[in-house]
N, C-alpha and C. Protein backbone atom coordinates (compact mmCIF):
# COMPACT_ATOMS: atom_id res chain seq x y z
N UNK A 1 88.19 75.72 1.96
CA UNK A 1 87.49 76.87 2.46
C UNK A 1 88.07 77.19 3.83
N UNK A 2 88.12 78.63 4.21
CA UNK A 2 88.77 78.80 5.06
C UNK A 2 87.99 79.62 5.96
N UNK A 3 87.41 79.66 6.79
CA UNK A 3 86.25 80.68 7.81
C UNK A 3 87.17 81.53 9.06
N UNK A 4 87.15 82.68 8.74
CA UNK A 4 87.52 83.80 9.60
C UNK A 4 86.70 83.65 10.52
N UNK A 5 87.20 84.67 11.83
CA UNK A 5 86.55 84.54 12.95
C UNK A 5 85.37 85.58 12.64
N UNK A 6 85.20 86.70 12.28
CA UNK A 6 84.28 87.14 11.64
C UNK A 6 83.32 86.66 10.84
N UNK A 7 83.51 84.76 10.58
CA UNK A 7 82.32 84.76 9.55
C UNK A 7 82.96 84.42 8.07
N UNK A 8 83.82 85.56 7.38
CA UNK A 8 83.95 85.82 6.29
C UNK A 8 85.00 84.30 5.71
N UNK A 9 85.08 84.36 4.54
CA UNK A 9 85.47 82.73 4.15
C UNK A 9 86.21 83.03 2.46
N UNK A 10 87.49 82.41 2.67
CA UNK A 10 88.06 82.47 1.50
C UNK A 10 88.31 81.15 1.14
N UNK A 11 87.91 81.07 -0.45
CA UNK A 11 88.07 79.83 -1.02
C UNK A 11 89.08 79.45 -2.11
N UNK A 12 89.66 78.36 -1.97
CA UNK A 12 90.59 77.96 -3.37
C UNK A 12 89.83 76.56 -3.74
N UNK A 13 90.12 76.26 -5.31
CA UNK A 13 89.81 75.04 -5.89
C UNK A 13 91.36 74.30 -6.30
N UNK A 14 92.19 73.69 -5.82
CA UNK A 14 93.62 73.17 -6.58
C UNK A 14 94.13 74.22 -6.09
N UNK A 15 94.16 75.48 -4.91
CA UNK A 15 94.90 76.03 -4.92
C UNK A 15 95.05 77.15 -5.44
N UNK A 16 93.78 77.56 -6.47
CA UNK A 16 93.98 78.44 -6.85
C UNK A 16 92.57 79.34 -6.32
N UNK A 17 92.35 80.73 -6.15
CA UNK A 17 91.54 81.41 -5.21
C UNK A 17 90.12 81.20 -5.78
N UNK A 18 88.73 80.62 -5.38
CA UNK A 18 87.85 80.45 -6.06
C UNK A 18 86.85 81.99 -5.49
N UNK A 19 87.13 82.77 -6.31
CA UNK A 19 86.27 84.42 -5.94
C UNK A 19 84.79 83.76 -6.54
N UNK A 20 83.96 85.22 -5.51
CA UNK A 20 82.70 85.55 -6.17
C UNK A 20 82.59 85.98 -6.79
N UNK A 21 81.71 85.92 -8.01
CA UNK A 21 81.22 86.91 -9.04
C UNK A 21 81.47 88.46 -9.30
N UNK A 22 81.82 88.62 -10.09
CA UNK A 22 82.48 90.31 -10.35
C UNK A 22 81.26 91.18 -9.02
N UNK A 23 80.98 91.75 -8.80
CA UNK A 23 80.63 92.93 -7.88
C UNK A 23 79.46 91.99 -7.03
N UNK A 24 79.46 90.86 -6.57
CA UNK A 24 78.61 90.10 -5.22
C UNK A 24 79.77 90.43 -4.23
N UNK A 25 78.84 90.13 -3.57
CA UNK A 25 79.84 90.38 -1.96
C UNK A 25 80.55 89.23 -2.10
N UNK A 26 81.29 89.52 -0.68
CA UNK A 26 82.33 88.57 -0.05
C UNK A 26 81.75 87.23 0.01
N UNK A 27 82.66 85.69 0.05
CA UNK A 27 82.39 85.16 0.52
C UNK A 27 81.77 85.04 2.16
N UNK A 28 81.07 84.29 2.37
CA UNK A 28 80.71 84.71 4.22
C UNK A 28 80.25 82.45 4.52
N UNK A 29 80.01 82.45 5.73
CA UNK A 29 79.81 81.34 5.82
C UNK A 29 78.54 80.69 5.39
N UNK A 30 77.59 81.68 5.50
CA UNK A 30 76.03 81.77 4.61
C UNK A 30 76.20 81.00 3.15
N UNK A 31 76.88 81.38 2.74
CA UNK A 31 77.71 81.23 1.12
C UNK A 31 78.12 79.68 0.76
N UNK A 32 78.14 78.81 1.89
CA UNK A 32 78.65 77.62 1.37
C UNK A 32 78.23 77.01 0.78
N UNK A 33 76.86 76.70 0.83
CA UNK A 33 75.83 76.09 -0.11
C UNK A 33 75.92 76.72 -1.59
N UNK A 34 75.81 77.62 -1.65
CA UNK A 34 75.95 78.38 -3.15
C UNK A 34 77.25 78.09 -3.68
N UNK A 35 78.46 77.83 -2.73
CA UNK A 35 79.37 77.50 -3.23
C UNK A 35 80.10 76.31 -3.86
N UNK A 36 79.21 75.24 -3.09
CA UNK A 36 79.50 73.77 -3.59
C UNK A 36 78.45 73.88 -4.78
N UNK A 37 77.32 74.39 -4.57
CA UNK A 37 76.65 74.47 -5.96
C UNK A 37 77.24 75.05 -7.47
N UNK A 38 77.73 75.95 -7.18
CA UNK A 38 78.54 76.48 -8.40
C UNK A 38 79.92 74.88 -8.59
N UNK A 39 80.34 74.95 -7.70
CA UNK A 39 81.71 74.08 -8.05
C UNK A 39 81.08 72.65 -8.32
N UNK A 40 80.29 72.20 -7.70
CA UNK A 40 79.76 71.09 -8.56
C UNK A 40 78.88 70.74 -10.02
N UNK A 41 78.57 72.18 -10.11
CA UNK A 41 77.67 72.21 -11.52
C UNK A 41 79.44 72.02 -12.48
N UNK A 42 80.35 73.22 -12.15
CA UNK A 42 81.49 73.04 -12.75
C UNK A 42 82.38 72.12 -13.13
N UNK A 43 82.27 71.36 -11.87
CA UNK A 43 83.11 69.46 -11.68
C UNK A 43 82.31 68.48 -11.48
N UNK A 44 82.10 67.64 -12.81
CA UNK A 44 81.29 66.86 -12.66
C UNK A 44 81.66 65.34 -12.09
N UNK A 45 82.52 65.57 -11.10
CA UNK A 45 83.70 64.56 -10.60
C UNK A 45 83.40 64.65 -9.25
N UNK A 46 83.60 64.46 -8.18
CA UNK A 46 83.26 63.74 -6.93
C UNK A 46 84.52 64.89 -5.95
N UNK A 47 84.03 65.89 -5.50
CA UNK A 47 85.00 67.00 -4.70
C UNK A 47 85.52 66.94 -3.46
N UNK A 48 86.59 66.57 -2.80
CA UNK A 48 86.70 66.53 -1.53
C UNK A 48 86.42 68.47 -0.85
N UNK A 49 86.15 68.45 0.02
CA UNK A 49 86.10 69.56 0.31
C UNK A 49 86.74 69.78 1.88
N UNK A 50 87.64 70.46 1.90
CA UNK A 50 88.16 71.05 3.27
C UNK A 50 87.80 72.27 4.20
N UNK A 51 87.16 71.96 5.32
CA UNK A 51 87.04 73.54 5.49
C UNK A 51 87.46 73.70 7.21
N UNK A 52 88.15 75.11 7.21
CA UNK A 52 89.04 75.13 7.98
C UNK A 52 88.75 76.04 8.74
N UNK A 53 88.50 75.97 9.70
CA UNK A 53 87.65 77.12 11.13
C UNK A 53 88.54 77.94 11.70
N UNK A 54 88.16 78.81 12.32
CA UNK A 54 89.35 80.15 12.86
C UNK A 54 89.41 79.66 14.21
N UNK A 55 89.04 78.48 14.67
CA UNK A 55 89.27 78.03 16.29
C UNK A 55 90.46 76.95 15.83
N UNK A 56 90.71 76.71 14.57
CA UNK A 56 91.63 75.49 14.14
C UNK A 56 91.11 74.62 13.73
N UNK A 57 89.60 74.37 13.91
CA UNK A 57 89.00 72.54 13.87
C UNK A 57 89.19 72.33 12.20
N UNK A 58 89.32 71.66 11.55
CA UNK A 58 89.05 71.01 10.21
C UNK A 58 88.24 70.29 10.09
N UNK A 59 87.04 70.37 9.39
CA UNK A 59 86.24 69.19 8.64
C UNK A 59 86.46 69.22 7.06
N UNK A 60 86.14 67.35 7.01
CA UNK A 60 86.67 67.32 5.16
C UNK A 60 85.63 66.56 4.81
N UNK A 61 84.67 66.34 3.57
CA UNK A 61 83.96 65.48 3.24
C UNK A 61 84.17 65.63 1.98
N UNK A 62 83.73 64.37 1.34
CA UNK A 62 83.61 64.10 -0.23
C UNK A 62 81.74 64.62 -0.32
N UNK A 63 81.71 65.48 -1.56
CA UNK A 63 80.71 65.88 -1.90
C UNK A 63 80.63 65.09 -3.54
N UNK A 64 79.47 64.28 -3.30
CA UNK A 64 79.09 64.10 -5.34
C UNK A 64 77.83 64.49 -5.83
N UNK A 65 78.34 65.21 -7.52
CA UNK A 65 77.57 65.84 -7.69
C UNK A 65 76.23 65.51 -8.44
N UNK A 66 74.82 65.73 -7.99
CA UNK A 66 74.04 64.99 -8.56
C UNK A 66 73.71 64.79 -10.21
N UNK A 67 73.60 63.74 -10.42
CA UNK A 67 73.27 63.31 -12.17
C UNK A 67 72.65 64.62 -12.78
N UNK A 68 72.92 65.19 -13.91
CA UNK A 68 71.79 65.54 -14.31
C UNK A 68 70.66 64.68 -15.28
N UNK A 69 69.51 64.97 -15.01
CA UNK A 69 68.52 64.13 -15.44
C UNK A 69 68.71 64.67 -16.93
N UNK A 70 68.78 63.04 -17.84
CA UNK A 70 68.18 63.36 -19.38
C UNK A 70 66.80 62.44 -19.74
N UNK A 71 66.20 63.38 -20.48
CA UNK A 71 65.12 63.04 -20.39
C UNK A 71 65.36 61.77 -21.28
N UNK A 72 64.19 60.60 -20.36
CA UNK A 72 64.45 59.64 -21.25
C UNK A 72 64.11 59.27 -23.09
N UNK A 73 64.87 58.46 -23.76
CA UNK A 73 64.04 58.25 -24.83
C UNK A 73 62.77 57.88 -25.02
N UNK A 74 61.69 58.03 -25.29
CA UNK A 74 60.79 57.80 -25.73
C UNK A 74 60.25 55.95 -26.35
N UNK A 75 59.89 55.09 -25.59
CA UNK A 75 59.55 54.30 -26.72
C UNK A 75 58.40 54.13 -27.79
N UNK A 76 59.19 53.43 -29.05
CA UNK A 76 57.77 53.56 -30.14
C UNK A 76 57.04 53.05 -29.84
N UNK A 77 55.51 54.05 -30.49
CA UNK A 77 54.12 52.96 -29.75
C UNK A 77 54.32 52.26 -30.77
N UNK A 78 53.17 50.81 -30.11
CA UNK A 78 52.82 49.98 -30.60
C UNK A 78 52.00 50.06 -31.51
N UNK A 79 52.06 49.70 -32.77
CA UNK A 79 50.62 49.13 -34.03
C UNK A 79 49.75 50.19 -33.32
N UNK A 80 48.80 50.85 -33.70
CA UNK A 80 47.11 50.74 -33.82
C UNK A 80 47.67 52.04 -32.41
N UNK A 81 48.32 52.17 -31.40
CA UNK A 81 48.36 53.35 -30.44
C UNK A 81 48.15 54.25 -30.68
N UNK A 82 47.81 55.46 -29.72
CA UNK A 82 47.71 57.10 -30.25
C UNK A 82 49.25 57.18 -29.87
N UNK A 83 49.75 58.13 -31.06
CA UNK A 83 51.04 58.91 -30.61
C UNK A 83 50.84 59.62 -29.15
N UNK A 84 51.81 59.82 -28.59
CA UNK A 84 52.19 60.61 -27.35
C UNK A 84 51.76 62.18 -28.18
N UNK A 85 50.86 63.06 -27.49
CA UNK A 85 50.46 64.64 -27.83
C UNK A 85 52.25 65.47 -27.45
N UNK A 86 52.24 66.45 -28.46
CA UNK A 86 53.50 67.01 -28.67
C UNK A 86 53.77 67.82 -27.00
N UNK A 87 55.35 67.66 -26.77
CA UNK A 87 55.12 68.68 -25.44
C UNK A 87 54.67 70.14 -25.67
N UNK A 88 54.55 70.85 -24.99
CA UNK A 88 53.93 72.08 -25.03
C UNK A 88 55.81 73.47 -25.33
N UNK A 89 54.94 73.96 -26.35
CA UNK A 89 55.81 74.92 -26.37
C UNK A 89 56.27 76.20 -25.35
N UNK A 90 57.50 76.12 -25.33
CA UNK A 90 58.24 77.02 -24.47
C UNK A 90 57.03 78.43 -24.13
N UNK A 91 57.08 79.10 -22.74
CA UNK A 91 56.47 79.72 -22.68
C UNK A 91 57.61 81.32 -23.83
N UNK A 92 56.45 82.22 -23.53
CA UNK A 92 56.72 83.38 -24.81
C UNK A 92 57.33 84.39 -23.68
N UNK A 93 58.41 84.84 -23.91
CA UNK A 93 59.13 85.70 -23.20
C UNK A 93 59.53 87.14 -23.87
N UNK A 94 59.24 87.92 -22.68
CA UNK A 94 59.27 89.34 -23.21
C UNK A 94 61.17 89.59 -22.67
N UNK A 95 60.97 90.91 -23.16
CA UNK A 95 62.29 91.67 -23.03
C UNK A 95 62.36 93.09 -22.65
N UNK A 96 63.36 93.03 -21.40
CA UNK A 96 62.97 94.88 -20.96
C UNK A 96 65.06 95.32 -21.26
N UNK A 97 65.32 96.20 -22.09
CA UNK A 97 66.50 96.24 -22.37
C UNK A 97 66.75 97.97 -21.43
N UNK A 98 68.04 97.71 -20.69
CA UNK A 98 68.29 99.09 -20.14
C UNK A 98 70.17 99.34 -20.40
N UNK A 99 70.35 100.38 -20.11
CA UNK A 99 72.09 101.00 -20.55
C UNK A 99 71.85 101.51 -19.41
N UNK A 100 73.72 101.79 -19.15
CA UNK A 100 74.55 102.75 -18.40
C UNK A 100 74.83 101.70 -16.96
N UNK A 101 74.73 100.10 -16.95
CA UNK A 101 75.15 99.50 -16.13
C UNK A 101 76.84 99.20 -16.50
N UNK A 102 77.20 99.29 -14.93
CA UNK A 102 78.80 98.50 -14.83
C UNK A 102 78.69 97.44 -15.83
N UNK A 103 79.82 97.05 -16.61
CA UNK A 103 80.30 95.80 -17.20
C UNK A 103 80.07 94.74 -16.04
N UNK A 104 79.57 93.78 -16.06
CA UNK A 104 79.73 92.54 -15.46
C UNK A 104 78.71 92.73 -14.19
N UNK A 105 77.77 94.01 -13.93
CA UNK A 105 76.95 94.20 -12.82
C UNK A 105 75.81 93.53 -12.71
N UNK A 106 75.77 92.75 -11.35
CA UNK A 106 74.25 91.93 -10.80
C UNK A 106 73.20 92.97 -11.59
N UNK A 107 72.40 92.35 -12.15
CA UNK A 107 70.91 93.72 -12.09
C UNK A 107 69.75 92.92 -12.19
N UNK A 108 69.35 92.99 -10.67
CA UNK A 108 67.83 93.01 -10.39
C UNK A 108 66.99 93.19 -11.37
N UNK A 109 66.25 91.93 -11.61
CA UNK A 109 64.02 92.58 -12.18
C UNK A 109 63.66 92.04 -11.53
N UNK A 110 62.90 93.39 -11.44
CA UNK A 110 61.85 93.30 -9.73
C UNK A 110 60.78 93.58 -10.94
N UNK A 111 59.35 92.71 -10.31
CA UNK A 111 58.13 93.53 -10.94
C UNK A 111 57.48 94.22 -10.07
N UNK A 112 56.89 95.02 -10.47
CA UNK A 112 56.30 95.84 -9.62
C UNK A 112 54.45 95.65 -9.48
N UNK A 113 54.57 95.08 -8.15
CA UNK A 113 52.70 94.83 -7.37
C UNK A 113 52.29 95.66 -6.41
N UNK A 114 52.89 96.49 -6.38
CA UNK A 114 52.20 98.07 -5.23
C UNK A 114 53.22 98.95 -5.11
N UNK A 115 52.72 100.35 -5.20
CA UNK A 115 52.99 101.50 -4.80
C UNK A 115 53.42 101.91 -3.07
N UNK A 116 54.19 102.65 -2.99
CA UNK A 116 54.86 103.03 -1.42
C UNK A 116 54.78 104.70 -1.38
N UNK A 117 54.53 105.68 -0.81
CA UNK A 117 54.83 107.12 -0.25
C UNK A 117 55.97 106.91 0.39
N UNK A 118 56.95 107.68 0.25
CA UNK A 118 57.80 107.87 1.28
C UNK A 118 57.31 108.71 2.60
N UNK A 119 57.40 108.33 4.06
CA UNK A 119 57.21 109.21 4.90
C UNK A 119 57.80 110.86 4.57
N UNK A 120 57.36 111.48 5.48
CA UNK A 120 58.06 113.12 5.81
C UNK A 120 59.73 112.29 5.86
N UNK A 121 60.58 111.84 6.71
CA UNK A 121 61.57 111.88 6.58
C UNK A 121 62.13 111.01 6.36
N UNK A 122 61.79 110.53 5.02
CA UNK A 122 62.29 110.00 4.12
C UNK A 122 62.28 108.55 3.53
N UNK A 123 61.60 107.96 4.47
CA UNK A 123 61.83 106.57 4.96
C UNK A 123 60.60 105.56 3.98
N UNK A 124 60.96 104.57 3.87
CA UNK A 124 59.59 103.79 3.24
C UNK A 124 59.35 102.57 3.63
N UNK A 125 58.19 102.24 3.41
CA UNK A 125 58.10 100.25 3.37
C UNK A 125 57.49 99.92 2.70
N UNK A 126 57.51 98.39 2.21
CA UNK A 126 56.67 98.03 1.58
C UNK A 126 56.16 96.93 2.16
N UNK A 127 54.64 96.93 1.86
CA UNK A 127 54.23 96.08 2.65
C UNK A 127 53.61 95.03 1.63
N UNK A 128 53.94 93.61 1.86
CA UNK A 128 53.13 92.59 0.86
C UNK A 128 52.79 91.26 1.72
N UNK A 129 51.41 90.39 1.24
CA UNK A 129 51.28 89.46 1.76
C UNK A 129 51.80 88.47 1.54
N UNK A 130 51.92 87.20 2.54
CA UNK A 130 52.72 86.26 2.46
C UNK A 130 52.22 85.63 1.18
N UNK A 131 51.58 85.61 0.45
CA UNK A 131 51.26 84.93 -1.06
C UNK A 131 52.02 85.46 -1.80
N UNK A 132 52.15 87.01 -1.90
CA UNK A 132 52.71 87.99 -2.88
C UNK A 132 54.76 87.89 -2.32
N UNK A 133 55.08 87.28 -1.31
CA UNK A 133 56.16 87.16 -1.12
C UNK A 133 56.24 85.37 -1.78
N UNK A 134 55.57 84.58 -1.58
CA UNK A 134 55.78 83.55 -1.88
C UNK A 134 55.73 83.36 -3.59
N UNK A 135 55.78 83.80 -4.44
CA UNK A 135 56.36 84.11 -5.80
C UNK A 135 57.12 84.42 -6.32
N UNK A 136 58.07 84.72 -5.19
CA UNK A 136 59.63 85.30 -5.45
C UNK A 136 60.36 84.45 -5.51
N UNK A 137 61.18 83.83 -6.44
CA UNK A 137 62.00 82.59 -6.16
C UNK A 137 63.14 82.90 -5.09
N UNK A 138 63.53 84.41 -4.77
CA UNK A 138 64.27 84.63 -4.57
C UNK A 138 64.51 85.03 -3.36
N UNK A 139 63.11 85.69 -2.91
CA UNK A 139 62.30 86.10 -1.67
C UNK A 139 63.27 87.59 -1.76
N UNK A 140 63.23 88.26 -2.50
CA UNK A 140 63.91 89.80 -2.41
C UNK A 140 62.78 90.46 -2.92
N UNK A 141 63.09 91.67 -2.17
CA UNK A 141 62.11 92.83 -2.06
C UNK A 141 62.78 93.99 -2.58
N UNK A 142 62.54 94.52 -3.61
CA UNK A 142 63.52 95.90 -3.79
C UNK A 142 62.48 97.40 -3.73
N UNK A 143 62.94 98.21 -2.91
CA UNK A 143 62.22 99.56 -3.20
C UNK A 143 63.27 100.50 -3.96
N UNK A 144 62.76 100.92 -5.04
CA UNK A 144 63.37 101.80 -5.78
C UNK A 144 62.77 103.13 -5.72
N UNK A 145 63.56 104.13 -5.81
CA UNK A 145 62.89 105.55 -5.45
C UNK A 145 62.52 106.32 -6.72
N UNK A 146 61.64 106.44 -7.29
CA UNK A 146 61.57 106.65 -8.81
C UNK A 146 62.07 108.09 -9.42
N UNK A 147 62.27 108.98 -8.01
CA UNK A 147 62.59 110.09 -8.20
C UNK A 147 64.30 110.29 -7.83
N UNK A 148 64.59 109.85 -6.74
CA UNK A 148 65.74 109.70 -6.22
C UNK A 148 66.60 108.61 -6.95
N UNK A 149 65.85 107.85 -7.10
CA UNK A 149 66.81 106.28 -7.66
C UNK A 149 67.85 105.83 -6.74
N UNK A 150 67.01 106.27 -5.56
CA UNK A 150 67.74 105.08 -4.03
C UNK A 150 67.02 104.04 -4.02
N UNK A 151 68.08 102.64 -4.03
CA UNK A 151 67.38 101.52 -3.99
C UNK A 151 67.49 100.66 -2.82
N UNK A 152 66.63 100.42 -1.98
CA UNK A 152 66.96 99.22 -0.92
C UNK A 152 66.76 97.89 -1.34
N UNK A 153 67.06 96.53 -1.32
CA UNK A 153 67.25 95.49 -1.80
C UNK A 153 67.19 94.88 -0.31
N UNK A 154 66.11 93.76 -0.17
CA UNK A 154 66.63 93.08 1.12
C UNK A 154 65.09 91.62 1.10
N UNK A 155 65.41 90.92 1.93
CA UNK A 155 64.72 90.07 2.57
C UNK A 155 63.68 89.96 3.21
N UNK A 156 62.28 90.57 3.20
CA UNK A 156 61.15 90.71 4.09
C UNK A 156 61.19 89.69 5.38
N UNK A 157 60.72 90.04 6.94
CA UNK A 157 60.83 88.92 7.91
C UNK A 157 59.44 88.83 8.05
């Protein structure tokens, strides 16, 4: 990994360029965590990692990647025991299908828990409580303009 003085950060794996996802932004230094995460879900092998600062400094560490857990086997009960009760079935999942996105484009589902007016010039917010933000795995907020179909996407502080 290589960190510009700006921040911004280009990566190789062996040398060869490790990009972001078709239309995500740039790498940035924010990004590193997400980045050993992807490359370690990918290499299930023990990664040295180099990363190389725009003042010159180098740091290198070995990163390993954690086990994934399998669930254990089960042992048989004993004579005369109650069986173990079955696990619970998968929850029931709906489906919202939409067209006319880019090939390979991020796309947001946002649900929607309140209504916004846009001011006179133009502007909006949305306002939610810290409970109603704390359900977001993601903590993103999107206002979509239902008429306009301007969308802001961002981080509540």
């Amino acid at each position: 990994m290589t960190v510009d003085a700006d921040g911004s950060m280009t990566v190789a794996v062996d040398g060869t360029p490790f990009l972001p996802a078709p239309f995500a932004p740039a790498w940035v230094r924010g990004s590193f965590a997400m980045i050993l995460d992807q490359l370690t879900t990918q290499h299930p092998t023990p990664l040295r990692v180099e990363v190389r600062e725009a003042d010159g400094s180098t740091f290198t560490d070995i990163i390993t990647p954690t086990k994934s857990r399998r669930p254990a086997t089960e042992p048989e009960p004993e004579p005369g025991a109650h069986a173990p009760s079955p696990a619970p079935a998968p929850p029931e999942l709906v489906v919202l299908h939409g067209d006319g996105f880019a090939p390979g484009e991020d796309v947001a589902i946002a649900i929607i828990i309140a209504h916004s007016d846009a001011a006179p010039d133009g502007t909006a917010r949305g306002l939610l409580t810290p409970a109603q933000l704390a359900v977001s795995p993601t903590r993103e907020v999107i206002l979509l303009g239902r008429i306009s179909g301007t969308p802001t996407i961002g981080h509540p502080a």
